[in-house]
Protein backbone atom coordinates (compact mmCIF):
# COMPACT_ATOMS: atom_id res chain seq x y z
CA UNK A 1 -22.01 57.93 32.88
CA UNK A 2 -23.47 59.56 29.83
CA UNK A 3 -27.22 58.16 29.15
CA UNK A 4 -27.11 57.39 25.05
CA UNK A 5 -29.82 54.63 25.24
CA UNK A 6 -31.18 54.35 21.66
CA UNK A 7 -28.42 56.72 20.07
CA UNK A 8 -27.50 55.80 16.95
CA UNK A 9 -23.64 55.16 16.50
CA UNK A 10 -23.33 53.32 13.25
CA UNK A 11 -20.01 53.52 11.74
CA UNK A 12 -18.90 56.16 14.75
CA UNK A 13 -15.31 56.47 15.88
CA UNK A 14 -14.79 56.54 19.30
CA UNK A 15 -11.00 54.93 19.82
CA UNK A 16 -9.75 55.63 22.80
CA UNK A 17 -12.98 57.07 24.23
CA UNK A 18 -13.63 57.27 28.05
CA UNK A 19 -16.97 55.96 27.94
CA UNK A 20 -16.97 54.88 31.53
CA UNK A 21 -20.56 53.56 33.25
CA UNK A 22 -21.95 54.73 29.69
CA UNK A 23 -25.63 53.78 29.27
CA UNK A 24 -26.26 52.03 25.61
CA UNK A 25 -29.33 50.37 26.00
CA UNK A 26 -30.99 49.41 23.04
CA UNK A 27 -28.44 51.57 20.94
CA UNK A 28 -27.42 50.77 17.37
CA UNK A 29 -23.31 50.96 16.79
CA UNK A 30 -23.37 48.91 13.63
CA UNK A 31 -18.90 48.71 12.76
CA UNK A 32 -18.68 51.32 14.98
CA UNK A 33 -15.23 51.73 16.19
CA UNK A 34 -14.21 50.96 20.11
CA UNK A 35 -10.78 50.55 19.76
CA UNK A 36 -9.13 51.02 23.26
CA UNK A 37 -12.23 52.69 24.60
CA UNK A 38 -12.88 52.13 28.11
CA UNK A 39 -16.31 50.89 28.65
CA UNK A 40 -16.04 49.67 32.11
CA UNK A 41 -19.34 49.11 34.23
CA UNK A 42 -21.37 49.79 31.00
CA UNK A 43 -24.78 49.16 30.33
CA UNK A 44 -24.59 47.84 26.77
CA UNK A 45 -27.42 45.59 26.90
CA UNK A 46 -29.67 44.85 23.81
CA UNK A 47 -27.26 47.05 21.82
CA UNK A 48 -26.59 46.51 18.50
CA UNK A 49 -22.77 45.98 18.27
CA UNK A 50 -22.71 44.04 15.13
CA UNK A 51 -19.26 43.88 13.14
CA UNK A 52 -18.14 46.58 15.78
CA UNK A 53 -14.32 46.95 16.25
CA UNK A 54 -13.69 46.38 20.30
CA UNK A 55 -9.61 45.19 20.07
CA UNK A 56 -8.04 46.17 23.60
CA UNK A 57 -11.32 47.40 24.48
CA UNK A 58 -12.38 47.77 28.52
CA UNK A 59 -15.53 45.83 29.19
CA UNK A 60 -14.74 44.94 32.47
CA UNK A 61 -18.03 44.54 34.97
CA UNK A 62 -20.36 45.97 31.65
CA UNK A 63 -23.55 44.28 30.97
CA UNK A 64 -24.65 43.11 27.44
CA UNK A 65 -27.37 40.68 28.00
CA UNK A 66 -28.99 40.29 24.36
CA UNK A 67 -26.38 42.23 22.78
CA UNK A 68 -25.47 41.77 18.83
CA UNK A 69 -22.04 41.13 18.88
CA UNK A 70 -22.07 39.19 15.43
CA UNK A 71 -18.78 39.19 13.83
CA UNK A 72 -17.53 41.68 16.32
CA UNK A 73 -13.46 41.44 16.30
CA UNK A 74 -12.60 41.22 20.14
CA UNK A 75 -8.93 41.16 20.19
CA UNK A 76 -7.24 41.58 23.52
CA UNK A 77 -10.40 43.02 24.94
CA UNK A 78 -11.19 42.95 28.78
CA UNK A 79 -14.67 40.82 29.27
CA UNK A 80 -13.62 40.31 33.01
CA UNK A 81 -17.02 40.13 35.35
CA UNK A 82 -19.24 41.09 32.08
CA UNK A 83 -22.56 39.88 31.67
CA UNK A 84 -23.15 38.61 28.44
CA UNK A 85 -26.67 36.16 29.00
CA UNK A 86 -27.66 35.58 25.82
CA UNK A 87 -25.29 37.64 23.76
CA UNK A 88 -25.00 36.88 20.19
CA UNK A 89 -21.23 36.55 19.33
CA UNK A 90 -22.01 34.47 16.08
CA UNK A 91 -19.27 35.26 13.63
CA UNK A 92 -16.83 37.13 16.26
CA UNK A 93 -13.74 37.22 16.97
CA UNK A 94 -12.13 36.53 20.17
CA UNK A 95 -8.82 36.52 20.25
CA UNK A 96 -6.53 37.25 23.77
CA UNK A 97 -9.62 38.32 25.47
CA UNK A 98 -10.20 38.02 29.37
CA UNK A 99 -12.69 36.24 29.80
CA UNK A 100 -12.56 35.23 33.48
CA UNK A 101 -15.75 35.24 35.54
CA UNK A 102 -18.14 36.63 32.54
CA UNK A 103 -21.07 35.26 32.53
CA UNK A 104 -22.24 34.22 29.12
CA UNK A 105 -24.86 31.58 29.92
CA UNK A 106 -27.17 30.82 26.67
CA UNK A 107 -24.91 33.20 24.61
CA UNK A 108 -24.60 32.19 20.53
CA UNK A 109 -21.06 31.20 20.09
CA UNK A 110 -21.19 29.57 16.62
CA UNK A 111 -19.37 29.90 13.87
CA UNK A 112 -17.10 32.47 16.47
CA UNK A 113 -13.47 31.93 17.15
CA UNK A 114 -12.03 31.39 20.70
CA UNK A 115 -7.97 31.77 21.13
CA UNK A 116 -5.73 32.55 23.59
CA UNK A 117 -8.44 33.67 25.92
CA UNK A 118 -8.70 33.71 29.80
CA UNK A 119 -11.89 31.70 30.78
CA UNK A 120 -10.64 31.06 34.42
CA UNK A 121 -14.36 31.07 36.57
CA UNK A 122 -16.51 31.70 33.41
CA UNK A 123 -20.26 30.75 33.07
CA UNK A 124 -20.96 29.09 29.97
CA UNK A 125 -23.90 26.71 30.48
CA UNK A 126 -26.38 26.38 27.31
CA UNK A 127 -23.95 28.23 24.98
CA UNK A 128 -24.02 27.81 21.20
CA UNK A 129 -21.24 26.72 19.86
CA UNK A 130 -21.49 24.95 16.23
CA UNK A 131 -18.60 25.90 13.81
CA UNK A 132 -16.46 27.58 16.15
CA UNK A 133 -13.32 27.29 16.51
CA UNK A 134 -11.27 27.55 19.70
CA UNK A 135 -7.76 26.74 20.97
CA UNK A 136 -5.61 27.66 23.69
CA UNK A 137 -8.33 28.74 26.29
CA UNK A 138 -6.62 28.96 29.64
CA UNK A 139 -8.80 27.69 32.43
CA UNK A 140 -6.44 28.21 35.78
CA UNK A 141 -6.11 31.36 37.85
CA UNK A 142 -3.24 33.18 37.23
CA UNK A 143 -2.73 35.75 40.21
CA UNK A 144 -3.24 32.02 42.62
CA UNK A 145 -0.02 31.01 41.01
CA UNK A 146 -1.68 28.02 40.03
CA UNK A 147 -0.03 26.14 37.05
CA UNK A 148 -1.31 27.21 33.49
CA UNK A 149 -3.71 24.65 31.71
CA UNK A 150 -4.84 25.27 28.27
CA UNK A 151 -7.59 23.23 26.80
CA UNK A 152 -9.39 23.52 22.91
CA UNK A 153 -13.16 24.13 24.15
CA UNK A 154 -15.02 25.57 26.84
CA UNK A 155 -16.85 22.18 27.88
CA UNK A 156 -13.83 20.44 28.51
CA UNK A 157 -12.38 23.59 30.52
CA UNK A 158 -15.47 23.79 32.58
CA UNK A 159 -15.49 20.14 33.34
CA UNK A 160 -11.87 19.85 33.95
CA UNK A 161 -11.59 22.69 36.23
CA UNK A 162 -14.31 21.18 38.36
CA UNK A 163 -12.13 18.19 38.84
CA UNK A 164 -9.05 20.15 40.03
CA UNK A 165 -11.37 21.40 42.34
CA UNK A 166 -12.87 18.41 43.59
CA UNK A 167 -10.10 18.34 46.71
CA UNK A 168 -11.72 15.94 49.04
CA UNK A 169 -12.54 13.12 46.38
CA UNK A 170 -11.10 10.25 46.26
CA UNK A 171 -11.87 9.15 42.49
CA UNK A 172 -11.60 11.59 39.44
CA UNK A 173 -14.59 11.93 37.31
CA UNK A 174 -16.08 8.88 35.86
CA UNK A 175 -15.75 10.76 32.34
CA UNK A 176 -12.32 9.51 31.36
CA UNK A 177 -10.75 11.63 28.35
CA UNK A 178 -9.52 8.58 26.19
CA UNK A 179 -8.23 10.90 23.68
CA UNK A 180 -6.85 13.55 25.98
CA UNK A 181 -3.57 14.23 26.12
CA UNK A 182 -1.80 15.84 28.73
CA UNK A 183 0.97 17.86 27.31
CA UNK A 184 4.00 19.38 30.10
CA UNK A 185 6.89 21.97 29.76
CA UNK A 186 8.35 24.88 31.69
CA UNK A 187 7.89 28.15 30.64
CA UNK A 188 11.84 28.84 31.08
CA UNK A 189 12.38 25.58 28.77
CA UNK A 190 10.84 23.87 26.20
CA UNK A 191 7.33 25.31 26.60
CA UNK A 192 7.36 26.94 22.64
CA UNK A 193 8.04 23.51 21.91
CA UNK A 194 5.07 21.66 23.86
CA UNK A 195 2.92 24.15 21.76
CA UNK A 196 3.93 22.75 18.46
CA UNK A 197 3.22 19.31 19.86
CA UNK A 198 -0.01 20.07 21.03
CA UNK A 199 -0.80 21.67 17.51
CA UNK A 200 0.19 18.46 15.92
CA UNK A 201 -2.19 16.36 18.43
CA UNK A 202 -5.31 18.54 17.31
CA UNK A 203 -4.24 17.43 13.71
CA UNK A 204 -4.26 13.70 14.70
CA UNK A 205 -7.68 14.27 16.76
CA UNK A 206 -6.25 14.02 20.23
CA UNK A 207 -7.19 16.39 22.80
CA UNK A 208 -4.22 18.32 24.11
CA UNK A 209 -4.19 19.83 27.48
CA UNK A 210 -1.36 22.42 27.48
CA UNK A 211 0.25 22.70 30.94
CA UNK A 212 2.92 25.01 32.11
CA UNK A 213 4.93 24.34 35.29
CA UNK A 214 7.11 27.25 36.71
CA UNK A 215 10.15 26.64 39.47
CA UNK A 216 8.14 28.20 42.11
CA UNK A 217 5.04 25.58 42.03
CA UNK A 218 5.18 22.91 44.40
CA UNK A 219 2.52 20.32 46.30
CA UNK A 220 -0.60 22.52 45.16
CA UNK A 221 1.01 21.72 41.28
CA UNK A 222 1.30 18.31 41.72
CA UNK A 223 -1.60 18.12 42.92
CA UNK A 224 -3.43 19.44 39.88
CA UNK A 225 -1.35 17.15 37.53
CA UNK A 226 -2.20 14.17 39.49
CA UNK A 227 -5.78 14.58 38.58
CA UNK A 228 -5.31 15.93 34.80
CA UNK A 229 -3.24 12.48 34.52
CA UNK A 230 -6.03 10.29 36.15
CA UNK A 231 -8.55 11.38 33.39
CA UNK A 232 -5.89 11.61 30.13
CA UNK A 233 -4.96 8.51 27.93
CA UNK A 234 -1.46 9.46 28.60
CA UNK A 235 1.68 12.29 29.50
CA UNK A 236 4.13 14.13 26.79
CA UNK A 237 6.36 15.87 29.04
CA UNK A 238 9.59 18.05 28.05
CA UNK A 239 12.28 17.31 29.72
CA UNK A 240 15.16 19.35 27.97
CA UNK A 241 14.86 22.48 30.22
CA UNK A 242 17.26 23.52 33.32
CA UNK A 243 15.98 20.44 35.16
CA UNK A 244 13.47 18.48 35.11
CA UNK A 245 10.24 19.82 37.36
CA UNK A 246 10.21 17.94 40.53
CA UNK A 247 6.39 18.13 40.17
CA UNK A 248 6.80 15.57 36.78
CA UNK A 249 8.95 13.05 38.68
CA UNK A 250 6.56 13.09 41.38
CA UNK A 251 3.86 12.30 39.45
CA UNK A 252 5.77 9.45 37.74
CA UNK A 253 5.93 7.85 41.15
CA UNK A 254 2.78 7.98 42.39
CA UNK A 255 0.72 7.30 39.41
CA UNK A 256 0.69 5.29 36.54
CA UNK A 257 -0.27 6.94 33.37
CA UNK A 258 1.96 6.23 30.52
CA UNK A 259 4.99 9.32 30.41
CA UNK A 260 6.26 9.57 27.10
CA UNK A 261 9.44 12.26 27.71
CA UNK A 262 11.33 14.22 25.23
CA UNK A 263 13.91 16.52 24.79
CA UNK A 264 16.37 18.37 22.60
CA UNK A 265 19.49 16.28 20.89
CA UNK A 266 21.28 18.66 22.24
CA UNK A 267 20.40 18.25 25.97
CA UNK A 268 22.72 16.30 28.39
CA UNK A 269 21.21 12.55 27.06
CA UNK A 270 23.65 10.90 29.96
CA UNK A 271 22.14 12.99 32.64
CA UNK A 272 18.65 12.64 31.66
CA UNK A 273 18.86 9.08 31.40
CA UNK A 274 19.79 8.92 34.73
CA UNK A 275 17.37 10.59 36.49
CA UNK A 276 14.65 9.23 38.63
CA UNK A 277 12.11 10.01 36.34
CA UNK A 278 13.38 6.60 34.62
CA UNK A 279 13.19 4.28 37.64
CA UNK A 280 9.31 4.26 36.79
CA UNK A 281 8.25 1.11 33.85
CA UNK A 282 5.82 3.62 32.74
CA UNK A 283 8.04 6.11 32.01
CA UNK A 284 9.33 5.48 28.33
CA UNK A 285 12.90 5.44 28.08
CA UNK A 286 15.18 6.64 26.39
CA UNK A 287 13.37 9.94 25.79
CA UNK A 288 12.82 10.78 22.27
CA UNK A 289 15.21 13.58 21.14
CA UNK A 290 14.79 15.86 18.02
CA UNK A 291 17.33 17.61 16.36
CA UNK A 292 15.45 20.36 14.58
CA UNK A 293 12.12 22.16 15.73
CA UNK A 294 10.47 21.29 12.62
CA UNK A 295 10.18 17.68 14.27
CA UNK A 296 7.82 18.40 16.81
CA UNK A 297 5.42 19.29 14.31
CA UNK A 298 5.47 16.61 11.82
CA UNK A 299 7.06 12.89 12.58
CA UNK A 300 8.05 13.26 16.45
CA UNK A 301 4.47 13.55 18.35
CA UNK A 302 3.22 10.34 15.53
CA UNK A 303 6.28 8.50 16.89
CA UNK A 304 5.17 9.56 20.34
CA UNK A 305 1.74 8.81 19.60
CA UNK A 306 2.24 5.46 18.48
CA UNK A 307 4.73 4.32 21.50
CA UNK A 308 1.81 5.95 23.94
CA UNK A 309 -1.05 3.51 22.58
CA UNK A 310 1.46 0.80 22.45
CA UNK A 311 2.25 0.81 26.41
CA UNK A 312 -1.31 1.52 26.61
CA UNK A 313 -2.37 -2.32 24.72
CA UNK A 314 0.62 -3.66 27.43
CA UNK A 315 -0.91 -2.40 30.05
CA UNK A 316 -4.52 -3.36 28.97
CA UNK A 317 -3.18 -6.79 28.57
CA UNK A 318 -1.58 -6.84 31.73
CA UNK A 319 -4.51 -5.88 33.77
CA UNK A 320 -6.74 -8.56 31.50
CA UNK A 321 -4.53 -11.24 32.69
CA UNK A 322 -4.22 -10.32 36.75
CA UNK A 323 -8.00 -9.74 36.72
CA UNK A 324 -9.77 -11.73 34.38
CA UNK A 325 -13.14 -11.51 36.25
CA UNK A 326 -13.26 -8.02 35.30
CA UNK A 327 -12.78 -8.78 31.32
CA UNK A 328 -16.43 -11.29 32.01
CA UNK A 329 -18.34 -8.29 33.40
């Protein structure tokens, strides 16, 4: 609770520190060094913080409206409940950090670099974000034991989670994702490998949205994927693990997005093939099976790719044909 307003920290080590309720308003810490430090229910607002050193930092509930966090490295630092309105992150780096229910309306996110973070219930209206780069932001709630989506930018994640949450509409959102991809695998099976796919998608300018299903989701999961699927141009799911999730073959029977499936060679190809997954036309079958990992991030997801827009055209076609008043309009 120590009042340090205008102190000047530059270049100060404080690793570790218990720096609890702290008061650092308006104070200059210029590469000063926060590693570990717990700076819970801080008042860091208007501080200088440039090129500081938070990694594993505790910023849970602090305020740093205005702060200068330029090129700050952030690495597995707790931003859980902050307030950052108008923060300047320019340059940072945010890597692992938690993220959920911060508030960083009008903050300056460019050139900064978003991975791996936990934006579940975060604020982000207005933000700046030109030149940065981000991947693997997770937008779902993980103590609700909700499945875990991943998305590459905060926009999407925002808008996304708003449809999951949209529970008594009928109709997704009218802003379809043609280039969205919605990619499925089980964290006990497969999921390392739905990661190298969705790497290769953000080469080939698709949009993947990471999903992991668990054995102990159920109606609320299927749920979710239902309305991922209605807004996606179509479904890579892995199939190779114990079993295949219930919550996949029910969504091949109730909707219709395209389902390209795939597994390892060295899955059971017989049992697969038989499942009810397959009874579906959408569904493509046979799967596509790979026979070393290296596939899944350099011919396989093309190949996938390619048979996606293909049933895609068909289906196009199809609907052309049964409703040709709607091709006039």
């Amino acid at each position: 609770m120590a009042r340090m307003h205008h102190t000047d920290l530059s270049g100060a080590n404080l690793a570790g520190a218990i720096l609890e309720g702290i008061d650092l308003k308006d104070a200059v810490a210029h590469k000063a060094n926060f590693t570990g430090a717990n700076l819970s229910d801080g008042l860091l607002d208007q501080a200088n913080l440039s090129e500081a050193d938070l990694s594993n930092a505790n910023l849970h509930n602090s305020i740093l409206d205005e702060t200068d966090l330029s090129k700050a490295i952030l690495r597995g630092t707790t931003l859980s409940k902050a307030s950052l309105i108008g923060t300047k992150l320019r340059g940072a780096t945010l890597e692992r950090v938690d993220l959920s229910n911060a508030n960083l309306v009008q903050s300056d996110l460019r050139e900064a670099m978003l991975a791996h973070c936990l934006v579940y219930g975060i604020n982000a209206w207005d933000i700046q974000l030109e030149g940065a780069r981000q991947q693997e932001l997770i937008i779902t709630n993980a103590s609700a034991h909700e499945p875990v989506i991943t998305v590459d930018d905060l926009e999407t994640g925002q808008m996304l989670y708003l449809l999951l949450k949209q529970t008594h509409s009928r109709v997704a959102f009218g802003c379809a994702m043609p280039k969205g991809v919605l990619v499925l695998a089980r964290r006990d099976g497969g999921y390392e490998e739905a990661q190298s796919i969705a790497a290769r998608l953000r080469e080939l300018d698709y949009q993947p949205i990471l999903v992991e299903l668990s054995a102990a989701q159920g109606e609320k999961a299927w749920e979710m994927l239902q309305r991922l699927a209605s807004v996606v141009g179509f479904v890579i799911a892995d199939i190779g693990g114990p079993e295949i999730a219930p919550e996949l073959i029910t969504l091949s029977q109730r909707g219709q997005t395209p389902i390209i499936p795939f597994a390892s060679a060295r899955a059971d190809s017989q049992a697969l093939r038989g499942s009810a997954l397959f009874a579906q036309p959408w569904v493509y079958r046979p799967p596509f099976f790979y026979q070393q990992p290296e596939e899944l991030s350099t011919t396989l997801p093309e190949r996938m790719v390619s048979t996606a827009r293909s049933r895609l055209q068909e289906r196009q076609q199809l609907l052309e044909r049964l409703f040709p008043h709607l091709n006039e309009e």
